[in-house]
Structure formats: structure tokens, C-alpha cells
N, C-alpha and C. Protein backbone atom coordinates (compact mmCIF):
# COMPACT_ATOMS: atom_id res chain seq x y z
N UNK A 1 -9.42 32.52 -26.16
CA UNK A 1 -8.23 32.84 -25.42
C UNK A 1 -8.51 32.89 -23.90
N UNK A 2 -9.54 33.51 -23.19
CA UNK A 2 -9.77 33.46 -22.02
C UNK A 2 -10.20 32.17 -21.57
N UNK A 3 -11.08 31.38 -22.11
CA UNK A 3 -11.17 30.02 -21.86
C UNK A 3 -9.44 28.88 -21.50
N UNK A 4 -8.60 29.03 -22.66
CA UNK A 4 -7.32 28.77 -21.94
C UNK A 4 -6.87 29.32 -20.85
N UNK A 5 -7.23 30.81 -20.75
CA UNK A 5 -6.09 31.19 -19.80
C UNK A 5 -6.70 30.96 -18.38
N UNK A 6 -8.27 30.45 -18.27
CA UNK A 6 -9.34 30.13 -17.35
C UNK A 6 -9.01 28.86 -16.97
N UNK A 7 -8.39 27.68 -18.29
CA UNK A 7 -8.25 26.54 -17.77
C UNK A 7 -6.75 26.50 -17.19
N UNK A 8 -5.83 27.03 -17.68
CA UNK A 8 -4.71 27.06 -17.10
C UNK A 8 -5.06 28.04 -15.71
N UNK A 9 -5.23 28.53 -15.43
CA UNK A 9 -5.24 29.16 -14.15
C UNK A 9 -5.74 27.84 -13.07
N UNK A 10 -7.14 27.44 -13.40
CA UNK A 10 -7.50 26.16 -12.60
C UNK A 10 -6.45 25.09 -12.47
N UNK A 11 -5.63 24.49 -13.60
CA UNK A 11 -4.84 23.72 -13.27
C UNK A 11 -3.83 23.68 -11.82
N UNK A 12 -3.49 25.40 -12.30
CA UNK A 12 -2.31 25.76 -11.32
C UNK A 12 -2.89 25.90 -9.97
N UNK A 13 -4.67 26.31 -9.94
CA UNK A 13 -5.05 26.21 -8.48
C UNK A 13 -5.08 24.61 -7.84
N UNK A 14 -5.56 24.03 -8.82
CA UNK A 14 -5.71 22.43 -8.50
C UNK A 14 -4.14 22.29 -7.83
N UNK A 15 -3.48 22.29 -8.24
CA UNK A 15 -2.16 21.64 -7.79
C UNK A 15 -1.57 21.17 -6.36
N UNK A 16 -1.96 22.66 -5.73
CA UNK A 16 -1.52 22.03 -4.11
C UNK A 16 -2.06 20.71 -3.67
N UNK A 17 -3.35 20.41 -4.88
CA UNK A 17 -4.15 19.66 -3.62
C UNK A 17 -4.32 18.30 -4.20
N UNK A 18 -3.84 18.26 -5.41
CA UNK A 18 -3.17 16.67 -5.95
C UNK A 18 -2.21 15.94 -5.06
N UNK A 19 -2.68 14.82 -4.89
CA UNK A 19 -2.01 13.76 -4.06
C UNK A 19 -0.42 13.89 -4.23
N UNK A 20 0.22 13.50 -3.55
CA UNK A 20 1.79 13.52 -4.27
C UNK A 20 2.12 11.63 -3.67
N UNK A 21 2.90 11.05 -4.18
CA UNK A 21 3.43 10.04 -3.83
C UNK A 21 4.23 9.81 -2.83
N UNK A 22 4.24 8.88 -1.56
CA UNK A 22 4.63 8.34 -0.82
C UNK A 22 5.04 7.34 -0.62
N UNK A 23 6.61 7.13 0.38
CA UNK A 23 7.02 6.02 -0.15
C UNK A 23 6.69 5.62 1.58
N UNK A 24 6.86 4.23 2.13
CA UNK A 24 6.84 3.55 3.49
C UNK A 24 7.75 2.70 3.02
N UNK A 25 9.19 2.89 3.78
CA UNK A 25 10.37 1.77 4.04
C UNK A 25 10.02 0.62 5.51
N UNK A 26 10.30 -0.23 4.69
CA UNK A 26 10.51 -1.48 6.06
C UNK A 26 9.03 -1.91 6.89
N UNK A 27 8.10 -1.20 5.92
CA UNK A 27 6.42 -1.87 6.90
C UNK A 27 6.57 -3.78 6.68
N UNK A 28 5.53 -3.73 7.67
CA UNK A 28 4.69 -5.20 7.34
C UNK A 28 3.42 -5.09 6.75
N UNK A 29 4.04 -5.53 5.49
CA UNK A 29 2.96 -6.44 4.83
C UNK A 29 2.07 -7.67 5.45
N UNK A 30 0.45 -7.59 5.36
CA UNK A 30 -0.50 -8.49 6.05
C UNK A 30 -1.81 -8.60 5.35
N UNK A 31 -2.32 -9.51 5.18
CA UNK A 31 -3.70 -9.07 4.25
C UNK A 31 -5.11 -8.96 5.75
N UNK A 32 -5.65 -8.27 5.15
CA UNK A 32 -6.95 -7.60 5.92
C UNK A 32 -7.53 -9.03 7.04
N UNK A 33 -7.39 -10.25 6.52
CA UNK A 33 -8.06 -11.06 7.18
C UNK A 33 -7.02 -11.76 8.29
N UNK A 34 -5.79 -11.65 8.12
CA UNK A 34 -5.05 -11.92 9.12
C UNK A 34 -4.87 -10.85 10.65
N UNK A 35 -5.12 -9.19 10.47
CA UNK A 35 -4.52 -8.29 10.89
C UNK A 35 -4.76 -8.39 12.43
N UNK A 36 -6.45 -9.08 12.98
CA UNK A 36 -6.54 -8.76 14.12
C UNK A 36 -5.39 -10.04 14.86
N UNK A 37 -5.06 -11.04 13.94
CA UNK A 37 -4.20 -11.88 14.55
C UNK A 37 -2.95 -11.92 15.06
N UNK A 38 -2.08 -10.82 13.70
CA UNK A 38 -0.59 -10.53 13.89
C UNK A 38 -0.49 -9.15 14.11
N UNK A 39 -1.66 -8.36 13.80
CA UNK A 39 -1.22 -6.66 14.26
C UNK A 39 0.00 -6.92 15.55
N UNK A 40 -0.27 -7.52 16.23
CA UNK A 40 0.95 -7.11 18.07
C UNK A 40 2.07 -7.39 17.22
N UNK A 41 2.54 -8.83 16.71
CA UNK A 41 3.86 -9.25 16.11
C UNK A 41 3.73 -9.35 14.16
N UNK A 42 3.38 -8.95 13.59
CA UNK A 42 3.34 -8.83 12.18
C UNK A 42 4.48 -9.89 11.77
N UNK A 43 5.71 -9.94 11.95
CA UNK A 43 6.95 -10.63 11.82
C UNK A 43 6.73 -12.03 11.69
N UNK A 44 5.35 -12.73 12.39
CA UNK A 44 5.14 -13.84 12.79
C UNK A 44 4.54 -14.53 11.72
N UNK A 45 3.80 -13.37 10.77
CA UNK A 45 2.92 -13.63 9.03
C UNK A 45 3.84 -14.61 8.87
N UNK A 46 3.40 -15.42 8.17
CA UNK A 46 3.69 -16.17 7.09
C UNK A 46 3.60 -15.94 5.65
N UNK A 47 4.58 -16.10 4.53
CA UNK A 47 3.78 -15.78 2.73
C UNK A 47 3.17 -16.70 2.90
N UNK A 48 3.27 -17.99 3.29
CA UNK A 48 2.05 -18.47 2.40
C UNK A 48 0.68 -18.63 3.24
N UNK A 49 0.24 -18.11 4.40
CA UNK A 49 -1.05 -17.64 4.77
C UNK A 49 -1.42 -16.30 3.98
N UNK A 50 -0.80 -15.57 3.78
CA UNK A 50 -0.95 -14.48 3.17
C UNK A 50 -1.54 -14.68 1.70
N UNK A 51 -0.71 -15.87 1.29
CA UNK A 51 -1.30 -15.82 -0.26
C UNK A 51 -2.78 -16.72 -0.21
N UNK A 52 -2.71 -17.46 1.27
CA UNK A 52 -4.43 -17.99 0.98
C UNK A 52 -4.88 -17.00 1.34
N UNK A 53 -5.26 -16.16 1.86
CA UNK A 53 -5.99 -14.80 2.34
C UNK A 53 -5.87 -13.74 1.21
N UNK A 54 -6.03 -14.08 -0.02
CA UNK A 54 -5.89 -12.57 -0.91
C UNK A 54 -7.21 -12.28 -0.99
N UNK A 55 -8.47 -13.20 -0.84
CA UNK A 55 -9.45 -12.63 -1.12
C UNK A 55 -10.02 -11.47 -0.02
N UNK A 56 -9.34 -11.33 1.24
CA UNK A 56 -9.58 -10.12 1.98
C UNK A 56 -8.55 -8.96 1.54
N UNK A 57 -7.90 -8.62 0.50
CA UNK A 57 -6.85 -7.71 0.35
C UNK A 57 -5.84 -7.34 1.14
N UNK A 58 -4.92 -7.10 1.02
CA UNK A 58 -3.44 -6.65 1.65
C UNK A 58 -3.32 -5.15 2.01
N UNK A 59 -2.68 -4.82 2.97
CA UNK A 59 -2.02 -3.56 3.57
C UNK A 59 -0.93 -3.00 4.15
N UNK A 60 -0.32 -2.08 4.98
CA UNK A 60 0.78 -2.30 5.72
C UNK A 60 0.36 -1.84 7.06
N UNK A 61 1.40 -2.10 7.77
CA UNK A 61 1.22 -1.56 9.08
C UNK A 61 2.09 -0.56 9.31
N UNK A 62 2.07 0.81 9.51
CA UNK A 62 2.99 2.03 9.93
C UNK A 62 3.77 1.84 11.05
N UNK A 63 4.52 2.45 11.45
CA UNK A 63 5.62 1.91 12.13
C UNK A 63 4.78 2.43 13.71
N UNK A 64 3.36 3.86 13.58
CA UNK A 64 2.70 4.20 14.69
C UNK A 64 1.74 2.83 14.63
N UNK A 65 2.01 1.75 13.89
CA UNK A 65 0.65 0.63 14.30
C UNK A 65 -0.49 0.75 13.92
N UNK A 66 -0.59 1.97 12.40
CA UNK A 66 -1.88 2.25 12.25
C UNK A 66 -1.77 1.25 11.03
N UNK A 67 -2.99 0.54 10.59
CA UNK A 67 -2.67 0.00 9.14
C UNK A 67 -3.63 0.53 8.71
N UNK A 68 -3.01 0.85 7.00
CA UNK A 68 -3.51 1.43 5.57
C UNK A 68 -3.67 0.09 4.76
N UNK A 69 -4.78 -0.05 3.84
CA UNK A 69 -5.21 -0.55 3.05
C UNK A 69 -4.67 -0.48 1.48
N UNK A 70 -4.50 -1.24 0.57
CA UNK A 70 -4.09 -1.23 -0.73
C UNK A 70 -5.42 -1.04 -1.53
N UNK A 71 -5.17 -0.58 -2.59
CA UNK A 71 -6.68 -0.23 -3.47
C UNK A 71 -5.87 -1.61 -4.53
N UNK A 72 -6.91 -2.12 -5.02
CA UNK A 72 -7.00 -3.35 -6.00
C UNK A 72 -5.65 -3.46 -7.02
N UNK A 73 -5.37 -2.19 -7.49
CA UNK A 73 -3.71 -2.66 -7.76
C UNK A 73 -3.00 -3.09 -7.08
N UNK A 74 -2.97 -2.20 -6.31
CA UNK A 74 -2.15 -2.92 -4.78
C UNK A 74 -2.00 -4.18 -4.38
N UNK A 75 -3.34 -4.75 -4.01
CA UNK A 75 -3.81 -5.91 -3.95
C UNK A 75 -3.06 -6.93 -5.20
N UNK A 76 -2.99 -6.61 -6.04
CA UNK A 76 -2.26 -7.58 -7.36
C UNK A 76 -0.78 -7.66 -7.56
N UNK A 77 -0.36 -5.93 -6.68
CA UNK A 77 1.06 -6.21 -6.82
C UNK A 77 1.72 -6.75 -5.97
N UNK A 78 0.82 -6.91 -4.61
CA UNK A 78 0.94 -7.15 -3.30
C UNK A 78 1.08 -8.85 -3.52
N UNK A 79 0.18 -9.62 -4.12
CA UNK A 79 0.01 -11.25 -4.86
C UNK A 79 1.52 -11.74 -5.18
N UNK A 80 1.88 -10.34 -6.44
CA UNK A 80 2.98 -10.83 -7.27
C UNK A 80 4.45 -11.02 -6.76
N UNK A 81 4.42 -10.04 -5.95
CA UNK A 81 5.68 -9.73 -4.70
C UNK A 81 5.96 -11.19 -3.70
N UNK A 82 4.59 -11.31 -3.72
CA UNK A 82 4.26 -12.73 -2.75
C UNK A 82 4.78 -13.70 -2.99
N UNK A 83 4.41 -14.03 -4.62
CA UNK A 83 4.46 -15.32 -5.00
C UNK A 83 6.29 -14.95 -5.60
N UNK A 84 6.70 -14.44 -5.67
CA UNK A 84 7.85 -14.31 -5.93
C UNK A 84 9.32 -14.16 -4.83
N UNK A 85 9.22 -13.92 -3.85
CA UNK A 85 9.80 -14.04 -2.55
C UNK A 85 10.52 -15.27 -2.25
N UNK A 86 11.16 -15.06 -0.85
CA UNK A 86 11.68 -16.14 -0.81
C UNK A 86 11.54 -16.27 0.40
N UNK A 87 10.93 -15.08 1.08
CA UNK A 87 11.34 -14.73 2.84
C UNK A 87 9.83 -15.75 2.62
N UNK A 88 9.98 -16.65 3.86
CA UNK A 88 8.71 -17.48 4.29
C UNK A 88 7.77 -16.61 5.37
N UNK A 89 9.02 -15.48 6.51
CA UNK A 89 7.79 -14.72 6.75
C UNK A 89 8.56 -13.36 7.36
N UNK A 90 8.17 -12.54 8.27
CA UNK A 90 9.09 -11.15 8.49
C UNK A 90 8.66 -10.52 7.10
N UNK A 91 7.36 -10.29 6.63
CA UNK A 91 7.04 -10.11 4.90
C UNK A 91 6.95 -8.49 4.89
N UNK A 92 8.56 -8.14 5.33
CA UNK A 92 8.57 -6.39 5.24
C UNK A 92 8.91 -5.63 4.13
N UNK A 93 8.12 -4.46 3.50
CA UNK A 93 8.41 -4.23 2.27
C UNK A 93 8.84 -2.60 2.50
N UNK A 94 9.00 -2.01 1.05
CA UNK A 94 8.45 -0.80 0.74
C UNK A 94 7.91 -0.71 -0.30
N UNK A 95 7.30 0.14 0.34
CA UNK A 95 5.69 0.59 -0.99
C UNK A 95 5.56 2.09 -1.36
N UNK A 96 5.37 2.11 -2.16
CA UNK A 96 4.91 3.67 -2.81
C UNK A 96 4.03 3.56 -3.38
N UNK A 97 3.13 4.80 -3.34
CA UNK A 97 2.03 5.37 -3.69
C UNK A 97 1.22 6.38 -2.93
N UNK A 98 0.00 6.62 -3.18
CA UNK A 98 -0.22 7.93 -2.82
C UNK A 98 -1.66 7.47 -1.87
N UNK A 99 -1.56 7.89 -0.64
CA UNK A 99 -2.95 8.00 0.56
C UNK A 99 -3.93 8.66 0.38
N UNK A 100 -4.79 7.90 0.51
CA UNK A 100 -6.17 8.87 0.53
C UNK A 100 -7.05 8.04 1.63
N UNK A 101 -6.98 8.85 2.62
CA UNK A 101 -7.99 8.33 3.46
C UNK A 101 -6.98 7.09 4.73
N UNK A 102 -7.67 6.39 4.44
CA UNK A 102 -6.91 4.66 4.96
C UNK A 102 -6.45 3.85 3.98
N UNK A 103 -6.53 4.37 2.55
CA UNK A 103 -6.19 3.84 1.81
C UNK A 103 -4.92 3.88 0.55
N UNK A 104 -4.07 3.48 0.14
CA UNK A 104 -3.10 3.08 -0.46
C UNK A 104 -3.35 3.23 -2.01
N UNK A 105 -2.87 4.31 -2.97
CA UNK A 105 -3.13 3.58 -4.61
C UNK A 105 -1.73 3.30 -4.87
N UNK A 106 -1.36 2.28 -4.54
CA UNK A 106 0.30 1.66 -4.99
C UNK A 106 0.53 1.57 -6.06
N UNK A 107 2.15 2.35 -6.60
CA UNK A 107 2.27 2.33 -7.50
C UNK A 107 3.45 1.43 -7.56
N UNK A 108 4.29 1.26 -6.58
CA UNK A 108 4.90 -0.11 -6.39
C UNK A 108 4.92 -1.03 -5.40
N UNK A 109 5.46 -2.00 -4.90
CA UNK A 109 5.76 -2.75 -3.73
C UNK A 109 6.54 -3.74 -4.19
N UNK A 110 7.97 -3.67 -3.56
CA UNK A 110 9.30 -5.08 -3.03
C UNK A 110 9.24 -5.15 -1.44
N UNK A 111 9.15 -6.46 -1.64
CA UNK A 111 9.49 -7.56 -0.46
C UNK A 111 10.76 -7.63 -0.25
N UNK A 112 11.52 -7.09 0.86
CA UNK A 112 12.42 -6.77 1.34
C UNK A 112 13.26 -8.23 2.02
């Protein structure tokens, strides 16, 4: 009995400090190997440079100009969004998922 009421107590301390989900409306989407090119104008990306560049992974750019990184889901949903589009470039999305660090665990992304 104290062992439950030991693990439930931990749960409830853990909690504050579990990630919560975040959404970013209207970023640019860019993959890692383009960024030092279009960081100034992002708008200027192209999809289909973007889809030759997946092997450097995808991110967004915050509206302060900082860019965050996608963790490897990301990266796949970031592909699928791609190849499915229609916008040739302006490749602004929203994304959700949760930050850690510089980095992104997306749990979705549409191409806007």
C-alpha cells in the first residue's frame, strides 16, 4: 500500500515538469541545409529544394527569427506535408508538438 501511495505521489510531483504541447501558427518551414541561405527571406524556399535537402532535416523559423529543429518524426511528417502541397514556395505551416531544447517532437504539421 505505501509503495502505491509512494508511486502516486511521484507521479503528481513529476507533473509540472512534463513537457506540454505547443502549437506555432504561420512559421516557415526550411530544412537545416538551406537556413543560412533563406533565414533573411524564408518565403523565397522553394518545396521542391526542400524535398532535395531532407537529408539535412527540417525546422521552423519563430516569428523572433530563432529556428527550432524537428526530431526524426518531424522530419517524416515534414517530407509528407511536402510532397503533398501545392504551394511551390511561401512553405508556411503550423506545427505542434512539444520543445525541448532547440528541438521540436512534432506531433503534427499542415502546410498552410
Amino acid at each position: 500500500m505505501k509503495r502505491v501511495a509512494l508511486a502516486t505521489l511521484a507521479g503528481f510531483l513529476a507533473l509540472p515538469f512534463a513537457a506540454a504541447a505547443e502549437t506555432w501558427q504561420n512559421v516557415s518551414v526550411i530544412d537545416t541545409m538551406c537556413l543560412s541561405k533563406f533565414k533573411t527571406n524564408p518565403d523565397e524556399h522553394t518545396t521542391r529544394c526542400a524535398l532535395q535537402c531532407v537529408k539535412g532535416g527540417y525546422g521552423l523559423i519563430t516569428a523572433e527569427g530563432t529556428y527550432l529543429k524537428f526530431d526524426a518524426a518531424g522530419n517524416e511528417k515534414s517530407v509528407a506535408a511536402l510532397k503533398t502541397t501545392k504551394k511551390n514556395d511561401h512553405l508556411r505551416a503550423t506545427v505542434t508538438g512539444e520543445k525541448d531544447g532547440d528541438t521540436i517532437k512534432v506531433s503534427s504539421i499542415s502546410i498552410e
